[in-house]
C-alpha atoms as a PDB file:
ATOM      1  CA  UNK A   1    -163.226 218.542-155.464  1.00  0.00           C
ATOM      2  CA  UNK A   2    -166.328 218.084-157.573  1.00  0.00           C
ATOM      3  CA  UNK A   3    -164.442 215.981-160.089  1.00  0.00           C
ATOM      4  CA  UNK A   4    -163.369 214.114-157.168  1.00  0.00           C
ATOM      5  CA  UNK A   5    -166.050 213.112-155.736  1.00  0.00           C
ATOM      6  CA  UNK A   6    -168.226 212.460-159.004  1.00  0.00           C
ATOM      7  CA  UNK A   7    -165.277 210.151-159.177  1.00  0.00           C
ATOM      8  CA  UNK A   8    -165.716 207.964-155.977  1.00  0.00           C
ATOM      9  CA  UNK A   9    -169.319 208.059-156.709  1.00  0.00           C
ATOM     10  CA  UNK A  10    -168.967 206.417-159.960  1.00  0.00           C
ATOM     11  CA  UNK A  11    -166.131 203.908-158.742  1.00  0.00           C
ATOM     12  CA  UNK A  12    -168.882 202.911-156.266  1.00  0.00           C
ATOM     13  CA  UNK A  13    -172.002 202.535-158.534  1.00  0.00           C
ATOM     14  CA  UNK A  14    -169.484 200.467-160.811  1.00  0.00           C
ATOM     15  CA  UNK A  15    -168.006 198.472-157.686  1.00  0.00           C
ATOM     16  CA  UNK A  16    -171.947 197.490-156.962  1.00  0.00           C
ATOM     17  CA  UNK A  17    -172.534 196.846-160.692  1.00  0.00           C
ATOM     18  CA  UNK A  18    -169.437 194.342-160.989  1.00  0.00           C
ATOM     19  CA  UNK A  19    -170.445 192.927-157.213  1.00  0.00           C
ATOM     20  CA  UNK A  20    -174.391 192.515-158.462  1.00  0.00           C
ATOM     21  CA  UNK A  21    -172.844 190.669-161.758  1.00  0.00           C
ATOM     22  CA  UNK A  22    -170.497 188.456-160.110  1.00  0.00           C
ATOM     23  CA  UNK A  23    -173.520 187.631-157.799  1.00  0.00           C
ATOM     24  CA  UNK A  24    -175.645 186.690-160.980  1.00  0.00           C
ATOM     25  CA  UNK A  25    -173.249 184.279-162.194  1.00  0.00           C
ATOM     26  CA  UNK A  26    -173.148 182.516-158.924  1.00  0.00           C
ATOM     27  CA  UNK A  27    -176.659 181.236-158.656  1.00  0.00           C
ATOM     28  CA  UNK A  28    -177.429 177.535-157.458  1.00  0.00           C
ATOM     29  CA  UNK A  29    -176.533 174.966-159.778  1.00  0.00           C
ATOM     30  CA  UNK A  30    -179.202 172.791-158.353  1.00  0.00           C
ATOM     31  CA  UNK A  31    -179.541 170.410-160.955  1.00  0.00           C
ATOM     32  CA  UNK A  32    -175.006 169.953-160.538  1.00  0.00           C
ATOM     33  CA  UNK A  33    -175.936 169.827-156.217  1.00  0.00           C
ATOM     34  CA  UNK A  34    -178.208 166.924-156.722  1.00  0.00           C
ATOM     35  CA  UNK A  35    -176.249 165.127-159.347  1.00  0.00           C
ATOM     36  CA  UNK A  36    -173.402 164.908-156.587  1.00  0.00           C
ATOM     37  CA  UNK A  37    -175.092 164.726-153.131  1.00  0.00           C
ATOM     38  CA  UNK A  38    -175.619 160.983-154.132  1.00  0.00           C
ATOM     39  CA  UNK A  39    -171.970 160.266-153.944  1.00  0.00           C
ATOM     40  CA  UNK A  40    -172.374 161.403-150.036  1.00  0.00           C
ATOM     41  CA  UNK A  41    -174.842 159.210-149.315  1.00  0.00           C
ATOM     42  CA  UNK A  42    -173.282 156.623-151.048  1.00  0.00           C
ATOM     43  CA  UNK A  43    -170.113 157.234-148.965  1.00  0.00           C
ATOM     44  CA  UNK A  44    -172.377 157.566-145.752  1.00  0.00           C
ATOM     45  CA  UNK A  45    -173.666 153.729-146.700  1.00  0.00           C
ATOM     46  CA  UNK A  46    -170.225 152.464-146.862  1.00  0.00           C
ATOM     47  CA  UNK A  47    -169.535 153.511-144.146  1.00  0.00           C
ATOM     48  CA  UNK A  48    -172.553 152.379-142.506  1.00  0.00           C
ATOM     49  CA  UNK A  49    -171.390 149.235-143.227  1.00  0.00           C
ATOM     50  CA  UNK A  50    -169.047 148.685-140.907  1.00  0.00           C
ATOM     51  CA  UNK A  51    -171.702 149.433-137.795  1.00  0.00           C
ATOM     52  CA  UNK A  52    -174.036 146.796-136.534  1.00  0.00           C
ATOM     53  CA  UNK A  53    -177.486 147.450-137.982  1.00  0.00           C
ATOM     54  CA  UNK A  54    -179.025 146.603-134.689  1.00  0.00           C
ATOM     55  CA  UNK A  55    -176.809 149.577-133.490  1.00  0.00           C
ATOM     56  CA  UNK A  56    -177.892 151.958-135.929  1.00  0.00           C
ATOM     57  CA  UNK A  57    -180.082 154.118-133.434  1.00  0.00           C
ATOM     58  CA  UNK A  58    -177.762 154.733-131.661  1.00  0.00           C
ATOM     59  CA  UNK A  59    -175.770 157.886-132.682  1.00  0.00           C
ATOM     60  CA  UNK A  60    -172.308 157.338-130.507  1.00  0.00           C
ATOM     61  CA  UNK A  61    -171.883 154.199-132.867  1.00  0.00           C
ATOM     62  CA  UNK A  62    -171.756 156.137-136.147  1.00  0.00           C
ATOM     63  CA  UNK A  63    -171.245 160.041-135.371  1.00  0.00           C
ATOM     64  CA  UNK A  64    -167.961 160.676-137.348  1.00  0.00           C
ATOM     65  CA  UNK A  65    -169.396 158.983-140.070  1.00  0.00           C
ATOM     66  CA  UNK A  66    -172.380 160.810-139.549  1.00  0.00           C
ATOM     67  CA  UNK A  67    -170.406 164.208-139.826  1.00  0.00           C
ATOM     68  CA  UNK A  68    -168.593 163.053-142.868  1.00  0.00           C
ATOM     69  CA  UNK A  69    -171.889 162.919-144.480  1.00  0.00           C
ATOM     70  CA  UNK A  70    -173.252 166.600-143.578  1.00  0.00           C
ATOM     71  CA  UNK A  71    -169.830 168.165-144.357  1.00  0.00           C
ATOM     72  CA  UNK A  72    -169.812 165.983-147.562  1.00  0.00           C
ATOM     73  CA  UNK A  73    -173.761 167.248-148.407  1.00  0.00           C
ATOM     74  CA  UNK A  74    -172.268 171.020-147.635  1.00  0.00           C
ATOM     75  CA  UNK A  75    -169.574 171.062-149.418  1.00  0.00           C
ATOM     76  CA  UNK A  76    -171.110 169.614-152.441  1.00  0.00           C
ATOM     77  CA  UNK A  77    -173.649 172.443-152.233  1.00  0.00           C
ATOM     78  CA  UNK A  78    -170.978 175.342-151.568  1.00  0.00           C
ATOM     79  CA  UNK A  79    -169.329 173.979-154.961  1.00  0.00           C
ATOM     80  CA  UNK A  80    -172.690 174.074-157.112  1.00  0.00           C
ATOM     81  CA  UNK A  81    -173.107 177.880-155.545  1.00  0.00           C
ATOM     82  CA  UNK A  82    -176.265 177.114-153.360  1.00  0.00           C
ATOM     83  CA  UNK A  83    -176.489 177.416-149.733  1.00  0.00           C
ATOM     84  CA  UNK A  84    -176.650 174.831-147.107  1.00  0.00           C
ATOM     85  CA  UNK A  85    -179.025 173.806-146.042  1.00  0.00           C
ATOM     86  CA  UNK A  86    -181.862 173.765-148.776  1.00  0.00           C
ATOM     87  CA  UNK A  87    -184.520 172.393-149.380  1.00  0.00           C
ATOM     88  CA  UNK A  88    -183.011 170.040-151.785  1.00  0.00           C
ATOM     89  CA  UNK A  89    -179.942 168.731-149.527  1.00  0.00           C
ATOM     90  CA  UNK A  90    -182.844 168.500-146.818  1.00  0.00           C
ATOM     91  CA  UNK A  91    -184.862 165.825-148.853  1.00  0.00           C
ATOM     92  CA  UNK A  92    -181.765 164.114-149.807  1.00  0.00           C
ATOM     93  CA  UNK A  93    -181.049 164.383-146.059  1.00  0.00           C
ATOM     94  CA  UNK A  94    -184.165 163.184-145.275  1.00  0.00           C
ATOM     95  CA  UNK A  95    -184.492 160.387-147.371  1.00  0.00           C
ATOM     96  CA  UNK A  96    -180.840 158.839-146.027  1.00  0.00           C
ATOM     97  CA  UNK A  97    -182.424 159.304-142.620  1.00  0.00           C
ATOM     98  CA  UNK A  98    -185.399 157.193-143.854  1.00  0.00           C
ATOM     99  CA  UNK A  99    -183.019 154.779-145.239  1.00  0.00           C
ATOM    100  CA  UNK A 100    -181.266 154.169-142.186  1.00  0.00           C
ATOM    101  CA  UNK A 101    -182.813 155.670-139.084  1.00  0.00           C
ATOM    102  CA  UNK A 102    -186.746 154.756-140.098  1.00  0.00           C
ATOM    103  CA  UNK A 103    -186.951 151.770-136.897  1.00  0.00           C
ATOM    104  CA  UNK A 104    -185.301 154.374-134.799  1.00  0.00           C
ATOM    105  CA  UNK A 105    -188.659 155.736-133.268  1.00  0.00           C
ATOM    106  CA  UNK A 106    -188.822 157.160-129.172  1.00  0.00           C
ATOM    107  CA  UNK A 107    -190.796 155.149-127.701  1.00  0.00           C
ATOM    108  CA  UNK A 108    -192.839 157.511-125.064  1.00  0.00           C
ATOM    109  CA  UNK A 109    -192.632 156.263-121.175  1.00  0.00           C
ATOM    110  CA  UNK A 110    -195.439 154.851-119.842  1.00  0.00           C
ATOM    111  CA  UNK A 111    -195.993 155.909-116.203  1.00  0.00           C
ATOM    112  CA  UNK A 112    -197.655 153.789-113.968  1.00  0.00           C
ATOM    113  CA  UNK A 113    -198.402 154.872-110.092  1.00  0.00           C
ATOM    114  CA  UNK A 114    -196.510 152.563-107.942  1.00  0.00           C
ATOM    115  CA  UNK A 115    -198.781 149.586-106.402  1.00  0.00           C
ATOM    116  CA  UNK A 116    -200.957 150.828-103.051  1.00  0.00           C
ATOM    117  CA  UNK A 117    -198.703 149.277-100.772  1.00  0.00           C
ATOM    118  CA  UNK A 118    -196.064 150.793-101.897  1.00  0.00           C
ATOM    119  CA  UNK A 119    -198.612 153.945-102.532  1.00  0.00           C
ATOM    120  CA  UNK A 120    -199.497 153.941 -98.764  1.00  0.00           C
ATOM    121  CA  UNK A 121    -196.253 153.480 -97.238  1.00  0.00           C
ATOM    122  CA  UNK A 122    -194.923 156.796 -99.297  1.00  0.00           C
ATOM    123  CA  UNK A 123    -197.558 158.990 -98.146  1.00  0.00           C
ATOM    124  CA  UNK A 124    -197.529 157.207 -94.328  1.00  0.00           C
ATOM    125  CA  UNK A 125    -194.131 158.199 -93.677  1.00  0.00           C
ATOM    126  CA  UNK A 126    -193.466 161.779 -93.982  1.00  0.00           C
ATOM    127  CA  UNK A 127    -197.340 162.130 -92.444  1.00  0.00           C
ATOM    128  CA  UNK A 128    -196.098 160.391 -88.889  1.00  0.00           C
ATOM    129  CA  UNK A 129    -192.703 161.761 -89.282  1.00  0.00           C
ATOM    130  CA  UNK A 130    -194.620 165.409 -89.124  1.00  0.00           C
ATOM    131  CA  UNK A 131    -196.952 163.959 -86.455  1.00  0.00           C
ATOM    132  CA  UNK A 132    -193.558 162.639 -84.367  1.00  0.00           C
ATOM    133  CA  UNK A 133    -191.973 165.983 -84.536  1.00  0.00           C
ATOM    134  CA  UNK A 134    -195.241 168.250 -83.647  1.00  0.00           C
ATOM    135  CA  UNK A 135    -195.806 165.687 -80.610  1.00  0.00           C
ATOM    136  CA  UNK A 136    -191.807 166.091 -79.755  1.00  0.00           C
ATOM    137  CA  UNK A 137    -191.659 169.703 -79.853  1.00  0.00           C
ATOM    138  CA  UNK A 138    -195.238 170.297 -77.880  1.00  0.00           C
ATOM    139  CA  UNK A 139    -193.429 167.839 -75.398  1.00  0.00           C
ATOM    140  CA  UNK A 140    -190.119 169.194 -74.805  1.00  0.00           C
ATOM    141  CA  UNK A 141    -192.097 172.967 -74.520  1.00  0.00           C
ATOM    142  CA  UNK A 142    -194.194 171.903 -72.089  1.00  0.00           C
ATOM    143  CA  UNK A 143    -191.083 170.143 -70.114  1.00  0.00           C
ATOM    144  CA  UNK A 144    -188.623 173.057 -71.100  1.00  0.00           C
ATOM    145  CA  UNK A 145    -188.004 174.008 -67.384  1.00  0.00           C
ATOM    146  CA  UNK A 146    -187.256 170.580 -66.460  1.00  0.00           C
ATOM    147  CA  UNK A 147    -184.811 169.862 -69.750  1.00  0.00           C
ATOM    148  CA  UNK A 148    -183.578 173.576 -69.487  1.00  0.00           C
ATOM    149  CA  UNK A 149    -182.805 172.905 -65.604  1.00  0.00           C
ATOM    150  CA  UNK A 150    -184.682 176.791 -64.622  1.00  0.00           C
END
């Protein structure tokens, strides 16, 4: 049993050994991820092509094209052995978005208070409605044995 076990111990250590090695070899290529990312982006342009530049903010217009170019930037970092995202794909990201989405800024809403007509009436209402209904039910409690009929 001794033997055995020295022998699953040593399978194991050398399972880890050929696992740790095979991870070694598989390091990021980065210099092979950024020598193809450009073909995404080039793809992504083409494509871009076909949508009206003024309707390049907005993302309904272009989203499958738009997904062809992240699933084009992962893949080409999957086959150089790197993760997605890195740093890298994120500045090649980064600079198509500049390319193409730079005028595509939020502009914040401005709010404004409605003019003081407008102002007035708003706050007039609900105050009289309230005044209406106090008045109304101080009425009909003081005239409850007349509308009651006791």
């Amino acid at each position: 049993k001794d033997t055995d076990l020295l022998k699953s111990r040593l399978t194991l250590a050398l399972q880890i050994a050929v696992c740790c090695a095979r991870q070694q070899t598989h390091l990021c290529n980065e210099s092979l991820m950024l020598e193809k990312l450009p073909a995404c982006g080039k793809s992504f342009e083409e494509m871009m092509k076909k949508v009206d530049s003024k309707k390049w903010c907005n993302l309904t217009e272009f989203i499958m094209y738009y997904d062809n170019f992240t699933q084009c930037t992962e893949r080409e970092a999957n086959n150089a052995s790197c993760f997605w995202p890195n740093p890298l794909a994120e500045g090649f990201i980064t600079g198509i978005h500049k390319q193409f989405f730079s005028n595509c800024t939020s502009e914040k809403v401005h709010w404004e208070d409605p003019p003081d007509e407008i102002l007035i009436t708003l706050i007039l209402i609900p105050v009289m409605l309230t005044c209406a209904m106090i008045t109304l039910v101080v009425w009909c409690s003081k005239r409850s044995d007349i509308l009651c009929g006791n």
